[in-house]
Protein backbone atom coordinates (compact mmCIF):
# COMPACT_ATOMS: atom_id res chain seq x y z
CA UNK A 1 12.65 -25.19 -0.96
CA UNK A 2 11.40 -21.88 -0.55
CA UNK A 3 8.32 -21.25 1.84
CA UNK A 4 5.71 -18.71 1.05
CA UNK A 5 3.16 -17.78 4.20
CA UNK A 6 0.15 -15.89 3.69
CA UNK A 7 -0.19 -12.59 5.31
CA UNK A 8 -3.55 -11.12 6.61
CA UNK A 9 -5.11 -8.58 8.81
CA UNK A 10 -8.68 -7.58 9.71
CA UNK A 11 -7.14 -3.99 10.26
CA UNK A 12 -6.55 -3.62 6.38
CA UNK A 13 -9.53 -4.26 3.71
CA UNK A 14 -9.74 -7.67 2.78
CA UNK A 15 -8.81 -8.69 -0.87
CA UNK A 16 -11.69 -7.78 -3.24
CA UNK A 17 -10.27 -10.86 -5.64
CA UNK A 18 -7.99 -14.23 -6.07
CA UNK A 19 -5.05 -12.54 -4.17
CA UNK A 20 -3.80 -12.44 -0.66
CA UNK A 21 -2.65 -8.91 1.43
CA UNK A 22 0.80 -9.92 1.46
CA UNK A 23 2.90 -13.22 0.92
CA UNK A 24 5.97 -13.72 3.54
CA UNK A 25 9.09 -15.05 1.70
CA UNK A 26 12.69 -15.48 1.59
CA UNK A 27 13.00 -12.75 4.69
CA UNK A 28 11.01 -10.34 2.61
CA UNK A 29 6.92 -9.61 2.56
CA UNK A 30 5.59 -8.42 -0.73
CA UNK A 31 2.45 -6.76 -0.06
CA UNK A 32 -0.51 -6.54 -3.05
CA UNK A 33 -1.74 -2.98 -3.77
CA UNK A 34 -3.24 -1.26 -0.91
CA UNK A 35 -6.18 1.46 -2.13
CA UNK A 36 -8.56 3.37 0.14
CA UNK A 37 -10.98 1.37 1.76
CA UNK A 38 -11.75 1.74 5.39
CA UNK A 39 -10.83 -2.08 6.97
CA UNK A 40 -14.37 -1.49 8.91
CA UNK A 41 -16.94 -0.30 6.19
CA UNK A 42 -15.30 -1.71 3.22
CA UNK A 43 -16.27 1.68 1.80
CA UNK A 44 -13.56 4.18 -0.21
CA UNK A 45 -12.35 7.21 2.27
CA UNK A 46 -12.20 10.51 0.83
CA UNK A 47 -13.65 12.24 -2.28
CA UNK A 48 -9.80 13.77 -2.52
CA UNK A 49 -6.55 12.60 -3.31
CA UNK A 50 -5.14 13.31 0.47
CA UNK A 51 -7.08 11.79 1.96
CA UNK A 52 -6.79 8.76 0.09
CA UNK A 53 -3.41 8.80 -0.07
CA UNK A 54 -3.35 8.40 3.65
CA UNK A 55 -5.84 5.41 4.08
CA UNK A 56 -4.03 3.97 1.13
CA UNK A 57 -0.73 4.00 3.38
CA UNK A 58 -2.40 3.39 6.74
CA UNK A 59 -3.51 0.08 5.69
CA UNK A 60 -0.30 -0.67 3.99
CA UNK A 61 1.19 0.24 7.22
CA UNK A 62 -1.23 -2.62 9.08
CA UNK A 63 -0.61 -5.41 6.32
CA UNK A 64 2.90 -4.96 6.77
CA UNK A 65 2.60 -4.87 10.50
CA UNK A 66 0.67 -7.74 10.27
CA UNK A 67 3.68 -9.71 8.26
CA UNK A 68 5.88 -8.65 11.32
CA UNK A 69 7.52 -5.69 9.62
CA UNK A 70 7.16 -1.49 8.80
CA UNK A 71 6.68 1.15 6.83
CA UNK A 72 10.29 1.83 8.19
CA UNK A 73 11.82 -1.78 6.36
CA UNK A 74 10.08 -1.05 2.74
CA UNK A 75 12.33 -1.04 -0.06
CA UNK A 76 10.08 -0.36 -2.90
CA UNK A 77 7.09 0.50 -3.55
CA UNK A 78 4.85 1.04 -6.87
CA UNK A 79 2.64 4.33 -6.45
CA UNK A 80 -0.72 4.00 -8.95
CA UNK A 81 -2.29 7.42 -10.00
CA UNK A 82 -5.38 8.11 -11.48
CA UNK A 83 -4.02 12.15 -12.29
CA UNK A 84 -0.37 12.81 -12.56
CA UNK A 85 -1.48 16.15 -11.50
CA UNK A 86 -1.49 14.86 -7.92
CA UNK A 87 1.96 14.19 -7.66
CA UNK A 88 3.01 16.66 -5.94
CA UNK A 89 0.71 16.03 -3.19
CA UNK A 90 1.12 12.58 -3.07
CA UNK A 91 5.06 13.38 -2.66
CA UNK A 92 4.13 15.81 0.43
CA UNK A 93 1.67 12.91 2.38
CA UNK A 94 4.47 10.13 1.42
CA UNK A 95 7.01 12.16 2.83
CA UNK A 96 5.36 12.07 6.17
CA UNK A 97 4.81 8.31 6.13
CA UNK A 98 8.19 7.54 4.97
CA UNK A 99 11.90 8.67 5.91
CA UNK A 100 14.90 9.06 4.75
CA UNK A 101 16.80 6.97 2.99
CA UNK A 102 13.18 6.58 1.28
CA UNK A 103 12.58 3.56 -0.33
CA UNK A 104 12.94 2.79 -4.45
CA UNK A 105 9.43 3.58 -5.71
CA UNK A 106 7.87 4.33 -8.77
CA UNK A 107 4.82 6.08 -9.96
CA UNK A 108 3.14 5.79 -12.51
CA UNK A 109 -0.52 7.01 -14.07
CA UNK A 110 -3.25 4.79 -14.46
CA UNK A 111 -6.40 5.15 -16.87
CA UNK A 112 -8.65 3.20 -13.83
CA UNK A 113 -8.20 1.87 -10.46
CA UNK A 114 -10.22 -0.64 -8.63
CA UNK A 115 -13.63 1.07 -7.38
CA UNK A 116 -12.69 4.31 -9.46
CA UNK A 117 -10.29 5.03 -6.79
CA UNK A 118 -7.51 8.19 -7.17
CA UNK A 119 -4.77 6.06 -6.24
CA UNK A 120 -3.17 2.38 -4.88
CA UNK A 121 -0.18 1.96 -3.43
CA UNK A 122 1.88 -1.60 -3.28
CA UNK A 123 5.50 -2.46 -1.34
CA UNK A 124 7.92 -4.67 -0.82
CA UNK A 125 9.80 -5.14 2.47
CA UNK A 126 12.30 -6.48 4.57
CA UNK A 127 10.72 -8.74 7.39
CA UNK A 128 12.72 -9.86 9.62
């Protein structure tokens, strides 16, 4: 029988809907999409795409501290875009968040994100 445990952390926003931060499982933690909401305020971060980026990640980094694991033991994740155009910069801030051997990931454009955000970023990790 395989045992799920909830993951949460008052350093990350709290789920806006019927879904939990991140669900421990099978030696892995799959952790929902993380978009840029300051844990504190509840309020978005940024009117630009770096800056977003970068609260996006920083609270992906806490949910999967929170679950015991890193930004150092993620496998994949799933980048959400509101531009394309802001790939490139996107690929710069990721770059300093993750190292190499990077993880899987894809990325992929988006016609709307929750709160009309520029981007949301979800992973999957080992936890060990």
């Amino acid at each position: 029988m395989t045992v799920k445990t909830k993951v949460t952390t008052d350093q990350a926003p709290q789920a806006i809907g019927p879904y939990s931060q991140a669900i421990k499982a099978a030696g892995m933690v799959y952790c929902s999409g993380q978009i840029p909401l300051d844990p504190k305020t509840g309020e978005i971060v940024g009117n630009g795409i770096e800056e977003q980026v970068r609260r996006a990640i920083e609270n992906l980094k806490a949910v999967l501290e929170a679950a015991g694991s890193s930004l150092e033991k993620v496998v994949k994740t799933t980048v959400y875009l509101k531009n394309m155009d802001d790939f490139a910069t996107v690929n710069k801030i990721y770059a300093e968040y993750f190292s190499a051997d990077y993880p899987a990931r894809s990325v992929v454009e988006v016609s709307r994100l929750p709160k009309n955000v520029l981007v949301e970023i979800e992973a999957i990790a080992i936890c060990e």
